[in-house]
C-alpha atoms as a PDB file:
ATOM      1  CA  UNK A   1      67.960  59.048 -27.012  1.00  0.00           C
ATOM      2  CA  UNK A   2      67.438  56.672 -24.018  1.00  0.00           C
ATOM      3  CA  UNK A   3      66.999  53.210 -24.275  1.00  0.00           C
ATOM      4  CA  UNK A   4      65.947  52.596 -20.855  1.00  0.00           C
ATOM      5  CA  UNK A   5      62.234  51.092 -20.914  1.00  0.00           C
ATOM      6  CA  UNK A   6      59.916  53.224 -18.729  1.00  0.00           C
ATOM      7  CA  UNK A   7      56.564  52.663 -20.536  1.00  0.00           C
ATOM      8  CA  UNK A   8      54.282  50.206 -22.351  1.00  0.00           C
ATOM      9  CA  UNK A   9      51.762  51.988 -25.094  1.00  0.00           C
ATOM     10  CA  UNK A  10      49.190  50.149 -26.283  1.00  0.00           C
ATOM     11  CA  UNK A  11      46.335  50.907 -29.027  1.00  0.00           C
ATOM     12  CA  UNK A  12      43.631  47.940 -28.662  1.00  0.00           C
ATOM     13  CA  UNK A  13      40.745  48.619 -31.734  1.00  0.00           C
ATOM     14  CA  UNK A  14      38.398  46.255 -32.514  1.00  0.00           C
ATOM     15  CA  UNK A  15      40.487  44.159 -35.051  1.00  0.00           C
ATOM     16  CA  UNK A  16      43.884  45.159 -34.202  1.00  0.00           C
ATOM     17  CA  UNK A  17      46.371  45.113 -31.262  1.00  0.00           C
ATOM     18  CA  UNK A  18      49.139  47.362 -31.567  1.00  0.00           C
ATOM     19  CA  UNK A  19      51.949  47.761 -28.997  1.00  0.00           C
ATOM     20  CA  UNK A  20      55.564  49.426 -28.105  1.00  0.00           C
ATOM     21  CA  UNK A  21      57.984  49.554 -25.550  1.00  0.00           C
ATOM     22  CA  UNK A  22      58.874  53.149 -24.944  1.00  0.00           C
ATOM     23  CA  UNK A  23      61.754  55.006 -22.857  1.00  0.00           C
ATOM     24  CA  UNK A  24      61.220  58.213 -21.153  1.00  0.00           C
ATOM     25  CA  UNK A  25      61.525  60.444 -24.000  1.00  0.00           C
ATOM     26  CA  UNK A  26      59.275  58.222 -26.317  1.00  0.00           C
ATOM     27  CA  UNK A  27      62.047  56.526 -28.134  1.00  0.00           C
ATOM     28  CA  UNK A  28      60.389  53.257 -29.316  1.00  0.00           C
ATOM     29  CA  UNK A  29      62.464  50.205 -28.237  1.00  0.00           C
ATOM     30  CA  UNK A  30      60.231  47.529 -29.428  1.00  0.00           C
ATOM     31  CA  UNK A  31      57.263  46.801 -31.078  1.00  0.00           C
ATOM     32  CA  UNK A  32      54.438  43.827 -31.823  1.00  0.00           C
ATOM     33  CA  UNK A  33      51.366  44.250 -33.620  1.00  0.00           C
ATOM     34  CA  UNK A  34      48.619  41.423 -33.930  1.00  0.00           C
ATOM     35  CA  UNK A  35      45.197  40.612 -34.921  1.00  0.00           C
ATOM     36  CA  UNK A  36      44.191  40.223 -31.735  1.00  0.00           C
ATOM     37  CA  UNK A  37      41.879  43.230 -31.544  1.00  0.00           C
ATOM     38  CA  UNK A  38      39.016  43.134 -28.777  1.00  0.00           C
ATOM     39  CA  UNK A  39      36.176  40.524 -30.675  1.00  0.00           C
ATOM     40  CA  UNK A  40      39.222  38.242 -30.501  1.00  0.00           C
ATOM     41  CA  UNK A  41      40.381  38.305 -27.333  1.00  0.00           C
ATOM     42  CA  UNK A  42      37.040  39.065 -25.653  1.00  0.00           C
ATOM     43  CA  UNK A  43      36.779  35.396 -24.929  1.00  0.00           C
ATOM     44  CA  UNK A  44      40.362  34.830 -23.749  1.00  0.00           C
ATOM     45  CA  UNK A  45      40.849  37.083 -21.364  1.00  0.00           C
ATOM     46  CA  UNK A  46      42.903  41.179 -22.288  1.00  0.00           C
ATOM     47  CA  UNK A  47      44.668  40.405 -19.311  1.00  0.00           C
ATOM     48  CA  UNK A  48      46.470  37.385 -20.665  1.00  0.00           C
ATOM     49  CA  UNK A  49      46.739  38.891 -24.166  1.00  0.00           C
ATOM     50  CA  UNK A  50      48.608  41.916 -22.731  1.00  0.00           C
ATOM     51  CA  UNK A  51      50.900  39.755 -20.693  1.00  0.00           C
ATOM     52  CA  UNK A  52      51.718  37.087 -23.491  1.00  0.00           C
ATOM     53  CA  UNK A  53      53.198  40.022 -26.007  1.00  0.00           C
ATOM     54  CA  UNK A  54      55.003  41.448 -22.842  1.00  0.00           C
ATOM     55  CA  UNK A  55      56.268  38.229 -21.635  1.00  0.00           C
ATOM     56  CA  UNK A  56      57.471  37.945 -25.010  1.00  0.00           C
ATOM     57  CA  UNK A  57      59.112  40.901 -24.843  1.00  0.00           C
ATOM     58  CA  UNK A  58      60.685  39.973 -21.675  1.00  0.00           C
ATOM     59  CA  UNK A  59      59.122  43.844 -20.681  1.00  0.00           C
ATOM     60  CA  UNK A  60      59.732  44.028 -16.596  1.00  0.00           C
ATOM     61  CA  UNK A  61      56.861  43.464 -14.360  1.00  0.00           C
ATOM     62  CA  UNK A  62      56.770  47.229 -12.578  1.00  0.00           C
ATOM     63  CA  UNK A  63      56.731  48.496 -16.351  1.00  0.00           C
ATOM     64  CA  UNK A  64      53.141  50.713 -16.347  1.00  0.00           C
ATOM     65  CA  UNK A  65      50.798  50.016 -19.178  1.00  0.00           C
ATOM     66  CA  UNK A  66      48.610  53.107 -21.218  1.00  0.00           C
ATOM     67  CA  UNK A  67      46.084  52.169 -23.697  1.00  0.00           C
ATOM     68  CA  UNK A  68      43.353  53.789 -26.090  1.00  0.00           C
ATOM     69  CA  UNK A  69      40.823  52.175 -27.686  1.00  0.00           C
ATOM     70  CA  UNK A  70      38.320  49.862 -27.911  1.00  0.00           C
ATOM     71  CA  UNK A  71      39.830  47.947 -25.290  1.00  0.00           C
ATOM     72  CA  UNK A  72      38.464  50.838 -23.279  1.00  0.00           C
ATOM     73  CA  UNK A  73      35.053  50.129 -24.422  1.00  0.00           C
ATOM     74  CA  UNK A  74      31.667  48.837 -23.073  1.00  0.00           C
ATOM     75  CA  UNK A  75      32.486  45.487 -24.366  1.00  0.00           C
ATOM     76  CA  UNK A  76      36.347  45.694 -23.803  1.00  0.00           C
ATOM     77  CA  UNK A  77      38.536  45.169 -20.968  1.00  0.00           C
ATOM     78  CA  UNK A  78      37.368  48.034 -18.578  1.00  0.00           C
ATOM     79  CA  UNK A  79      35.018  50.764 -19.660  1.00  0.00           C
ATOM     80  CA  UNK A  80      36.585  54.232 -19.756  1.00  0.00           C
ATOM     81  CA  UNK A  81      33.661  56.255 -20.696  1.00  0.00           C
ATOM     82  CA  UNK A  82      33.892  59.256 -22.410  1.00  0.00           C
ATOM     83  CA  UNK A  83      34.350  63.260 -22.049  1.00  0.00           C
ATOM     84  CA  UNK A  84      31.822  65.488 -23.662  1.00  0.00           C
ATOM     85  CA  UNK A  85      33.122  67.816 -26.131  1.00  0.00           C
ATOM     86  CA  UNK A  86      34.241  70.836 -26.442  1.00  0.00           C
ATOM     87  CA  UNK A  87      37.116  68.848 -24.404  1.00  0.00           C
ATOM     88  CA  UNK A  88      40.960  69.534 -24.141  1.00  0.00           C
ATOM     89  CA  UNK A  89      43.113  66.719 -25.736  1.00  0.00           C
ATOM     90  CA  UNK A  90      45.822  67.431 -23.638  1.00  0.00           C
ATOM     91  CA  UNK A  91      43.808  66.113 -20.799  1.00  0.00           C
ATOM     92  CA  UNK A  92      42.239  62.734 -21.715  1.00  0.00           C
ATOM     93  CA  UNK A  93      45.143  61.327 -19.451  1.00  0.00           C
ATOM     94  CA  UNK A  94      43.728  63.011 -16.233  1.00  0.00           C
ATOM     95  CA  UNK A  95      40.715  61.401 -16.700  1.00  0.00           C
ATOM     96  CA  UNK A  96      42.041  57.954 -17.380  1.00  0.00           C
ATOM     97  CA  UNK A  97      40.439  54.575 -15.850  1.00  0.00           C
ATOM     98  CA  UNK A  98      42.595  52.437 -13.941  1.00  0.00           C
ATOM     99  CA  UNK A  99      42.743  48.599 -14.537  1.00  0.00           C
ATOM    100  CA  UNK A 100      41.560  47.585 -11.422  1.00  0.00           C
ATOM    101  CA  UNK A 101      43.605  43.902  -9.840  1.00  0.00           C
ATOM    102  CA  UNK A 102      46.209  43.855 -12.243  1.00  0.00           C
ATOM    103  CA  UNK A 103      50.002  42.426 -11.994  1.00  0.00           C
ATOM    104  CA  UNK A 104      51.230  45.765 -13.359  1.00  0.00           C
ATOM    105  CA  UNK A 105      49.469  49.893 -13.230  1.00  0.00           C
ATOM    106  CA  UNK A 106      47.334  49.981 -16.355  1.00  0.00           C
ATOM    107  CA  UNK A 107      45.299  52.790 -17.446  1.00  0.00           C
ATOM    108  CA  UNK A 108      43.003  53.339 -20.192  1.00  0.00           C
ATOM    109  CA  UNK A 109      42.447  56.612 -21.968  1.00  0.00           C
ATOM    110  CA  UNK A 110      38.749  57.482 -22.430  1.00  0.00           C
ATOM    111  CA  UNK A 111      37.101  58.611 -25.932  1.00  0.00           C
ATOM    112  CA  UNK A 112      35.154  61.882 -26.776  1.00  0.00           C
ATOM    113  CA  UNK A 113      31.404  62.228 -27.137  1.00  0.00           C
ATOM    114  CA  UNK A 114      29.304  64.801 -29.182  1.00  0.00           C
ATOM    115  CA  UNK A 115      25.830  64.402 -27.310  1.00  0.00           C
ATOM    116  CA  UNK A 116      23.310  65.638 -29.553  1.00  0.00           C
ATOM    117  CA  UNK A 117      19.982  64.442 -29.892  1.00  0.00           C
ATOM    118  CA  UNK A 118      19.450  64.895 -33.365  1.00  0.00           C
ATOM    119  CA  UNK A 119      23.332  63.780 -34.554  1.00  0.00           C
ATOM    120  CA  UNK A 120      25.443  62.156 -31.283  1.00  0.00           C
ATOM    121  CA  UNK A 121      28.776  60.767 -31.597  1.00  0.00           C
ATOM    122  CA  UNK A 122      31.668  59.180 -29.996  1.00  0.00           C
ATOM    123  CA  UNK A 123      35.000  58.273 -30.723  1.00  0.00           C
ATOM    124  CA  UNK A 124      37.673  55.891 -29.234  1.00  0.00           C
ATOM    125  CA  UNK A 125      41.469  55.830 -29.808  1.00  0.00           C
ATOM    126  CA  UNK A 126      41.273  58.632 -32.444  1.00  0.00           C
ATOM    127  CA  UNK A 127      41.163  60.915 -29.099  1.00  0.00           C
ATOM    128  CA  UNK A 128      44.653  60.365 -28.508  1.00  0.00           C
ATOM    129  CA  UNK A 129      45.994  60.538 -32.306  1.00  0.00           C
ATOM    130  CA  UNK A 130      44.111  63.966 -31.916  1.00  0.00           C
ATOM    131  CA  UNK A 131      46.574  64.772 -28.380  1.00  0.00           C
ATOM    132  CA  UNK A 132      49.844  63.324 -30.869  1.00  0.00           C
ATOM    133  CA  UNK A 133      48.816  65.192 -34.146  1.00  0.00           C
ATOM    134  CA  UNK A 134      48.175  68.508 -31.961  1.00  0.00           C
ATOM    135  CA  UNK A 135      51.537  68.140 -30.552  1.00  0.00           C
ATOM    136  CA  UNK A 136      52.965  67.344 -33.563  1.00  0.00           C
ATOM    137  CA  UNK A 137      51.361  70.265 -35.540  1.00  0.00           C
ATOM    138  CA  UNK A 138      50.231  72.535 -33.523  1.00  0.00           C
ATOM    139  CA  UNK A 139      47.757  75.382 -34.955  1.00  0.00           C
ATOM    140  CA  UNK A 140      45.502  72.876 -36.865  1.00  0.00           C
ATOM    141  CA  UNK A 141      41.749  73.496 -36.976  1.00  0.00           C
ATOM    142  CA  UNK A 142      40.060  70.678 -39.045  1.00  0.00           C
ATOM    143  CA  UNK A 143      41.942  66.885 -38.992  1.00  0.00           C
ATOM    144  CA  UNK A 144      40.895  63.789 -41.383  1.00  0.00           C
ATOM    145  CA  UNK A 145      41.410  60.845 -39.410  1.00  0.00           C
ATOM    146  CA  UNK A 146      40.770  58.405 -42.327  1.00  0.00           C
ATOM    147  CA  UNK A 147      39.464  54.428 -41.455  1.00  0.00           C
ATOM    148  CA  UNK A 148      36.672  52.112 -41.107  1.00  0.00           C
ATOM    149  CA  UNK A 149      35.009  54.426 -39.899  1.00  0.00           C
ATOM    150  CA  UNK A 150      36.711  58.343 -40.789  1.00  0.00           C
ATOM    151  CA  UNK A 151      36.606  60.776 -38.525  1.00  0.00           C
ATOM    152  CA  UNK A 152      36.430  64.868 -39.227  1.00  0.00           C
ATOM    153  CA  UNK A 153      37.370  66.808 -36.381  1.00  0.00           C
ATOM    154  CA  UNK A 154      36.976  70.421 -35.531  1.00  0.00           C
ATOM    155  CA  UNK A 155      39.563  72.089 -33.181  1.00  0.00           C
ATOM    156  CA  UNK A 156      40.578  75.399 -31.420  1.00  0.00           C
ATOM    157  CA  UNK A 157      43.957  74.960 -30.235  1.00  0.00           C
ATOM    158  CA  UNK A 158      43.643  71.884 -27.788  1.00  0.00           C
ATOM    159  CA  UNK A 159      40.345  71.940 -27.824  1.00  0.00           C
ATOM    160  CA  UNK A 160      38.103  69.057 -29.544  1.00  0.00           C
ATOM    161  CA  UNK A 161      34.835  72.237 -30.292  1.00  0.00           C
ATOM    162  CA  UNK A 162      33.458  68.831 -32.913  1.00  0.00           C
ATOM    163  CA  UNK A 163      33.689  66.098 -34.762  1.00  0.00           C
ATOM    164  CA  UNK A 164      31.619  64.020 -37.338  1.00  0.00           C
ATOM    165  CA  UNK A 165      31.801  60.101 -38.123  1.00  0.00           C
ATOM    166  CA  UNK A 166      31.536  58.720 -41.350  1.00  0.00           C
ATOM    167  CA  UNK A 167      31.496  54.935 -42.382  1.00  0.00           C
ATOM    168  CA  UNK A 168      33.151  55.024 -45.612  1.00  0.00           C
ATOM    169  CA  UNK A 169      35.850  52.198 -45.423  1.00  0.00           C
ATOM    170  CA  UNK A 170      33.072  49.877 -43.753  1.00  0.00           C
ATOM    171  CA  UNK A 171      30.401  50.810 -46.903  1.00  0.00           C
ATOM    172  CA  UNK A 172      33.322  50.236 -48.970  1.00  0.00           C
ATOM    173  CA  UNK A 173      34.227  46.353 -47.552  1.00  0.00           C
ATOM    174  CA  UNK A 174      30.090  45.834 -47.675  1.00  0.00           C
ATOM    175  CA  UNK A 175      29.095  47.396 -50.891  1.00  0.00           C
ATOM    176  CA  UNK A 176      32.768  45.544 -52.597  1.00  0.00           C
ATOM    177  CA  UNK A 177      31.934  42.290 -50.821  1.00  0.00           C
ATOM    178  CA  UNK A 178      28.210  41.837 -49.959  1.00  0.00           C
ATOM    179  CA  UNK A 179      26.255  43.527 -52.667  1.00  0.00           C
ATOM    180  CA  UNK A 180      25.812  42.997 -56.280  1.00  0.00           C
ATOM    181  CA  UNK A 181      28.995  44.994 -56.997  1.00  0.00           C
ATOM    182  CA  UNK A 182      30.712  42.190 -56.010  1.00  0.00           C
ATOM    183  CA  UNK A 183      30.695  40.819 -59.542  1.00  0.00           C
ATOM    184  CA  UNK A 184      32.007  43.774 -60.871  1.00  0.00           C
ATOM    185  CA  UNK A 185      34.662  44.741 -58.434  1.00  0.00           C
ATOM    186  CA  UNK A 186      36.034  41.360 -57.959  1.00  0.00           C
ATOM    187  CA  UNK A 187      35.511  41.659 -53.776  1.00  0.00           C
ATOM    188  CA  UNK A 188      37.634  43.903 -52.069  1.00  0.00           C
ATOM    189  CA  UNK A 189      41.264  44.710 -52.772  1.00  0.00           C
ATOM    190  CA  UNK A 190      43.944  47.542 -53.093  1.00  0.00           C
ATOM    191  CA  UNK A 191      43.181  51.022 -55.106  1.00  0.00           C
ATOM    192  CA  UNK A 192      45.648  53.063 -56.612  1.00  0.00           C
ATOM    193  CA  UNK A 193      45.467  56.619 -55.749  1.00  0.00           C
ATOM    194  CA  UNK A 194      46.284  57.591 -58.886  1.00  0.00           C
ATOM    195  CA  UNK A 195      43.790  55.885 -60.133  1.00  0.00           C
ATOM    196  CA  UNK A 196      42.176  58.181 -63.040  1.00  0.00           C
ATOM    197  CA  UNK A 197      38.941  56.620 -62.345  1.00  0.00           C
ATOM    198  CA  UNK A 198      39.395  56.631 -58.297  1.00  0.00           C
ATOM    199  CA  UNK A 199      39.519  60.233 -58.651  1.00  0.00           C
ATOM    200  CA  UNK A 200      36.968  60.808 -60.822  1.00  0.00           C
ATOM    201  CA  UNK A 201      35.003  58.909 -58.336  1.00  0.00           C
ATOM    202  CA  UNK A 202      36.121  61.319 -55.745  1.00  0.00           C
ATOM    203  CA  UNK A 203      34.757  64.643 -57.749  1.00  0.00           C
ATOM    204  CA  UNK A 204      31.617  63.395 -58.786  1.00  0.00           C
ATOM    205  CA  UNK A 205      30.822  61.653 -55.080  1.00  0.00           C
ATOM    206  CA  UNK A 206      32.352  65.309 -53.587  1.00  0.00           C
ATOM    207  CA  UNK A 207      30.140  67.581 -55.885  1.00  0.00           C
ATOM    208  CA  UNK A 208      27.301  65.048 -56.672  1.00  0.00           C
ATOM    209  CA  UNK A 209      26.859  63.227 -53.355  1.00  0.00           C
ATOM    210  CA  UNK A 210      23.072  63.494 -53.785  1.00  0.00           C
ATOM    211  CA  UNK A 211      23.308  60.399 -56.739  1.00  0.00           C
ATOM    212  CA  UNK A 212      25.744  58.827 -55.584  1.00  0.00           C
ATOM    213  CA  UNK A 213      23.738  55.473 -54.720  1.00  0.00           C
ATOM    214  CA  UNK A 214      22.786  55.953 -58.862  1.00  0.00           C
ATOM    215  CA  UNK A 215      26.597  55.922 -59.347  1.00  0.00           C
ATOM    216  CA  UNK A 216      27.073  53.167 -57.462  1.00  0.00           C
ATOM    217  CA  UNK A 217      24.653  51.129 -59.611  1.00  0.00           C
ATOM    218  CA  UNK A 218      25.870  52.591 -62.945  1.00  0.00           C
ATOM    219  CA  UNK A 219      29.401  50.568 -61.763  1.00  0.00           C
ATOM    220  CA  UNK A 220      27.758  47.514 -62.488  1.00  0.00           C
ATOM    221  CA  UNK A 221      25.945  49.194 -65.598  1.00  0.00           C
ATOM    222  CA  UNK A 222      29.255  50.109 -66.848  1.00  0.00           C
ATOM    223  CA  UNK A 223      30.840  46.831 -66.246  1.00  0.00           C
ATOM    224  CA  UNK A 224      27.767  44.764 -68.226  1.00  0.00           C
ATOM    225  CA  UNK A 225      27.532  47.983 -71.172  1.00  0.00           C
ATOM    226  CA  UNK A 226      31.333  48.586 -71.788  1.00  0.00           C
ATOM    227  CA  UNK A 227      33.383  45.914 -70.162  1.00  0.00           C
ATOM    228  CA  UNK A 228      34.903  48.195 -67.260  1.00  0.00           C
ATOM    229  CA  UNK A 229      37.003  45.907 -65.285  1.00  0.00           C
ATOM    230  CA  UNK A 230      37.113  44.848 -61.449  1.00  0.00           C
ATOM    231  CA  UNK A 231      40.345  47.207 -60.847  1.00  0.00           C
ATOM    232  CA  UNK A 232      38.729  50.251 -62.643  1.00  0.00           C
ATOM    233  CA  UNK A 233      35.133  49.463 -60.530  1.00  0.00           C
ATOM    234  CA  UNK A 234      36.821  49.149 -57.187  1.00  0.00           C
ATOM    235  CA  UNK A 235      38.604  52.267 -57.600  1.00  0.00           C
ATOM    236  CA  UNK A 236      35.368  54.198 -58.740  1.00  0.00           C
ATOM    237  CA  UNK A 237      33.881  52.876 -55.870  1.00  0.00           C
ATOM    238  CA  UNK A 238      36.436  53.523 -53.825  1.00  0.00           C
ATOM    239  CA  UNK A 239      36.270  57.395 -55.028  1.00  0.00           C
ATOM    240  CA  UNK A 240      32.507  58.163 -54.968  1.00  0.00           C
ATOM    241  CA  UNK A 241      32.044  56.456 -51.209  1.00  0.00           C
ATOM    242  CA  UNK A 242      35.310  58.990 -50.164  1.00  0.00           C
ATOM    243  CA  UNK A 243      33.990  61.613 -52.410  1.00  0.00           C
ATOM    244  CA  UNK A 244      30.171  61.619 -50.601  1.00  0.00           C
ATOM    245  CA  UNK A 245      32.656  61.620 -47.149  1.00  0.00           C
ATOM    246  CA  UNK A 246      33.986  64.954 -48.093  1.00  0.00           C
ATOM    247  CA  UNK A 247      30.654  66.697 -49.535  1.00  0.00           C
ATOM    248  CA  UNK A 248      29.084  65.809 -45.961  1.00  0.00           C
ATOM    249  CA  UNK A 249      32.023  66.608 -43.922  1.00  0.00           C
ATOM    250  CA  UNK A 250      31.723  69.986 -46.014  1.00  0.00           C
ATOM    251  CA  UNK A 251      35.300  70.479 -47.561  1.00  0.00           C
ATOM    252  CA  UNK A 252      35.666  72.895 -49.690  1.00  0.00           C
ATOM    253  CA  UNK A 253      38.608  73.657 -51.842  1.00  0.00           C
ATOM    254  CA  UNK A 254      40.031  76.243 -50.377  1.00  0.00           C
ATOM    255  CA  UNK A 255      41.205  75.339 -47.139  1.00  0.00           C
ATOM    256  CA  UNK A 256      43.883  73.593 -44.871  1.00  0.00           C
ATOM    257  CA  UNK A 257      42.881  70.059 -43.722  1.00  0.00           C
ATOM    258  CA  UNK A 258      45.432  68.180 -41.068  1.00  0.00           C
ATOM    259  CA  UNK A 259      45.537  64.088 -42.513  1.00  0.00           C
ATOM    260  CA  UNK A 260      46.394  61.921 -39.978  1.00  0.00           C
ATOM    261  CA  UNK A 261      46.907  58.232 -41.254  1.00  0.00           C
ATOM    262  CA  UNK A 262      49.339  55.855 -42.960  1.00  0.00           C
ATOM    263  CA  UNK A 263      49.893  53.404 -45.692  1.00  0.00           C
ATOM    264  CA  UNK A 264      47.535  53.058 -48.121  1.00  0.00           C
ATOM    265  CA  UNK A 265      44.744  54.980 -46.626  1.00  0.00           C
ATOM    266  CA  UNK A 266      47.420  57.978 -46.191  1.00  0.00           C
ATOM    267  CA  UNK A 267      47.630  57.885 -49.939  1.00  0.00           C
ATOM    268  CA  UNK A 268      44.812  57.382 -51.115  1.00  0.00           C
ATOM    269  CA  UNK A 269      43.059  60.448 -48.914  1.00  0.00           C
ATOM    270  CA  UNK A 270      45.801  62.790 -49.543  1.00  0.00           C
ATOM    271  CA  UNK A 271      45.578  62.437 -53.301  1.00  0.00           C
ATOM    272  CA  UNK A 272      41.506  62.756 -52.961  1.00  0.00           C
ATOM    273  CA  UNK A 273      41.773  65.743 -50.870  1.00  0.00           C
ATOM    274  CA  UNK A 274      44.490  67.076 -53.144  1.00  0.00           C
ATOM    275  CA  UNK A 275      42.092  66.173 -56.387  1.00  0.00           C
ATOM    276  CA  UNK A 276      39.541  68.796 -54.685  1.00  0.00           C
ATOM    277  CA  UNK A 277      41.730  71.596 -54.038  1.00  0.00           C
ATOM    278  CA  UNK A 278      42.666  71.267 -50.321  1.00  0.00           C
ATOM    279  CA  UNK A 279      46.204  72.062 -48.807  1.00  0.00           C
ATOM    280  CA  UNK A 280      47.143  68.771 -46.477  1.00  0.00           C
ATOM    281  CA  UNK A 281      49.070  68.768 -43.737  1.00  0.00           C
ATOM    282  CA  UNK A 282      50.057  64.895 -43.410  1.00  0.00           C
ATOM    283  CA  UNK A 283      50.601  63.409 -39.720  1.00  0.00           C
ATOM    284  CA  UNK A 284      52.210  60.325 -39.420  1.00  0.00           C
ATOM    285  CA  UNK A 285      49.289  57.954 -37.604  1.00  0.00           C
ATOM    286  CA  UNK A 286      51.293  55.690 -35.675  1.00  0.00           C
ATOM    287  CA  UNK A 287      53.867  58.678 -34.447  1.00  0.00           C
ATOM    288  CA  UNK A 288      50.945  60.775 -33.434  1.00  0.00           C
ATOM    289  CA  UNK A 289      48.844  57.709 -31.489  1.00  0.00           C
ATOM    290  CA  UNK A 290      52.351  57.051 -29.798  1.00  0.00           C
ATOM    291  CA  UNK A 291      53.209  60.363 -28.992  1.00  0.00           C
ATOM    292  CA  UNK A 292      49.807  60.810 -27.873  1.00  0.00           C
ATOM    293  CA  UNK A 293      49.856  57.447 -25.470  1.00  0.00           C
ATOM    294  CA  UNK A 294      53.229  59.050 -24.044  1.00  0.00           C
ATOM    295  CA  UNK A 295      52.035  62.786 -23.176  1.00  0.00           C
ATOM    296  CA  UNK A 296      48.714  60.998 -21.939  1.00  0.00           C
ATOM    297  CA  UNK A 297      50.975  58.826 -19.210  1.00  0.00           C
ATOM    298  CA  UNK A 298      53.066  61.874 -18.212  1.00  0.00           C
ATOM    299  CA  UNK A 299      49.564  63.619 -17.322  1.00  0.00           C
ATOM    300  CA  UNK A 300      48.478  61.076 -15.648  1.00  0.00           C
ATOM    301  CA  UNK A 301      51.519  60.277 -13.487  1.00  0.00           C
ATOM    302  CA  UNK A 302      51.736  63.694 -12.946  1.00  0.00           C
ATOM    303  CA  UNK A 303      48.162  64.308 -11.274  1.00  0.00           C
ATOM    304  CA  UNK A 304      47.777  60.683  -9.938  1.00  0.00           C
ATOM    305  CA  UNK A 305      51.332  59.916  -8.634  1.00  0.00           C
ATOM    306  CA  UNK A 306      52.037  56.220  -8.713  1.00  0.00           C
ATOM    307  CA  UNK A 307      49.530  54.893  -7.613  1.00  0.00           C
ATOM    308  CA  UNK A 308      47.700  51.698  -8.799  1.00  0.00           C
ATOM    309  CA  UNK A 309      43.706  50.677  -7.363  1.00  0.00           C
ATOM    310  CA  UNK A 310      44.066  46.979  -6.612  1.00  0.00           C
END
């Protein structure tokens, strides 16, 4: 284990600024997360940002910087564009965008793109999870990448063949928050994932997914008819919005699914996927985007050399 610092991996989202001081052989030596995610910092300047949590750090100025995600974005830092699939996750780091007039090398990973006409779709920062949680478990064919917005992605070996968004945990903050389930669900808040009526949510939203905007309703119903309470609702609601997730991402009950996430989310998806049959194969989301971020570096020092566009 080396605790010499040779790298600085960064995942920028939207909402959330995540960052650690690596060696070599991707021991982490520090670490700061924030809520500075790219609407915040927009404004002041990703530049700054970056240097204020390094500065902090007291990381050393010839200390290279890799990021994924939004940061890499239309409306982020630098745009890094994306690679059509089928691509090869082990080679988003050839491809990466250099931060152009910058103190320090920075480069930012770019996402993957499904360009269909009747169904596109992109992705950004779950691209290099994909890179960690291949590397970590190798063999995989279908990964749950659960979040604001969950990704299902298809694989052969390294290679991405498709994937599908869905916008479960966002429905879930709008329907809990903004909608006349709000009453009954008390806003939003944590769910149990052994929650009997979470995962009674998640069969009938998995093998029903054609009522489930009736089920939603019949939350409130069953709140004003039999007194259900907010804990009970949210968890219901929880369970049909995952549930109508899994009928269109087309699990069945029979097969081996790769879940890469943590915390709560990590729980809760593993016991729905569980609750319909399916073998999981966790991943550790913060190992994989860091291990990802590291192999992604070594690519592209090794086809780039050091050199930095200024």
């Amino acid at each position: 284990m080396s605790t010499t610092p040779s790298l600085v991996a960064v995942d920028w989202g939207t909402s959330s600024f995540r960052l650690w001081l690596m060696s070599a052989d991707g021991t982490v030596l520090a670490e700061h997360r924030s809520d500075e995610g790219m609407s915040e910092v927009a404004g002041r300047g990703f530049e700054r940002v970056l240097e204020s949590h390094l500065g902090t750090l007291a990381a050393a100025e010839h200390l290279p910087v890799v990021i994924c995600g939004m940061a890499g974005s239309r409306q982020g830092w630098v745009e890094a564009g994306y690679i059509d699939t089928p691509a090869d996750v082990t080679t988003i780091g050839t491809t990466a965008t250099i931060v152009p007039d910058t103190a320090r090398q920075i480069i930012i990973i770019p996402g993957l793109a499904v360009r269909s006409e009747g169904e596109p779709d992109v992705m950004r920062g779950e691209e290099t999870q994909l890179l960690g949680a291949h590397l970590e478990l190798p063999g995989g064919e279908r990964y749950c990448m659960p979040g604001t917005h969950s990704k299902w992605v298809s694989m052969n070996g390294p290679i991405v063949t498709g994937f599908e968004t869905f916008m479960t945990g966002e429905l879930f903050s709008v329907i809990s928050g903004k909608t006349i389930l709000m009453h009954s669900t008390g806003g939003e808040g944590s769910v149990s994932a052994n929650d009997p009526a979470f995962l009674t949510g998640v069969r009938d939203g998995w093998t029903q997914p054609a009522k489930t905007t009736h089920h939603l309703f019949s939350i409130r119903a069953g709140q004003l008819l039999y007194g259900h309470q907010a804990d009970e609702n949210r968890a219901r609601l929880s369970g049909l919005l995952i549930g109508a997730e899994f009928a269109g991402a087309g699990v069945r009950g029979d097969e081996q699914v790769g879940l890469v996430a943590s915390g709560a989310l990590q729980r809760l998806y593993h016991s729905a996927l569980a609750e319909c049959g399916v073998k999981v194969r966790n991943i550790d989301a913060n190992v994989a985007v860091r291990r990802g971020l590291l192999e992604s570096w070594q690519r592209f020092s090794n086809t780039n050399g050091d050199v930095q566009q200024r």
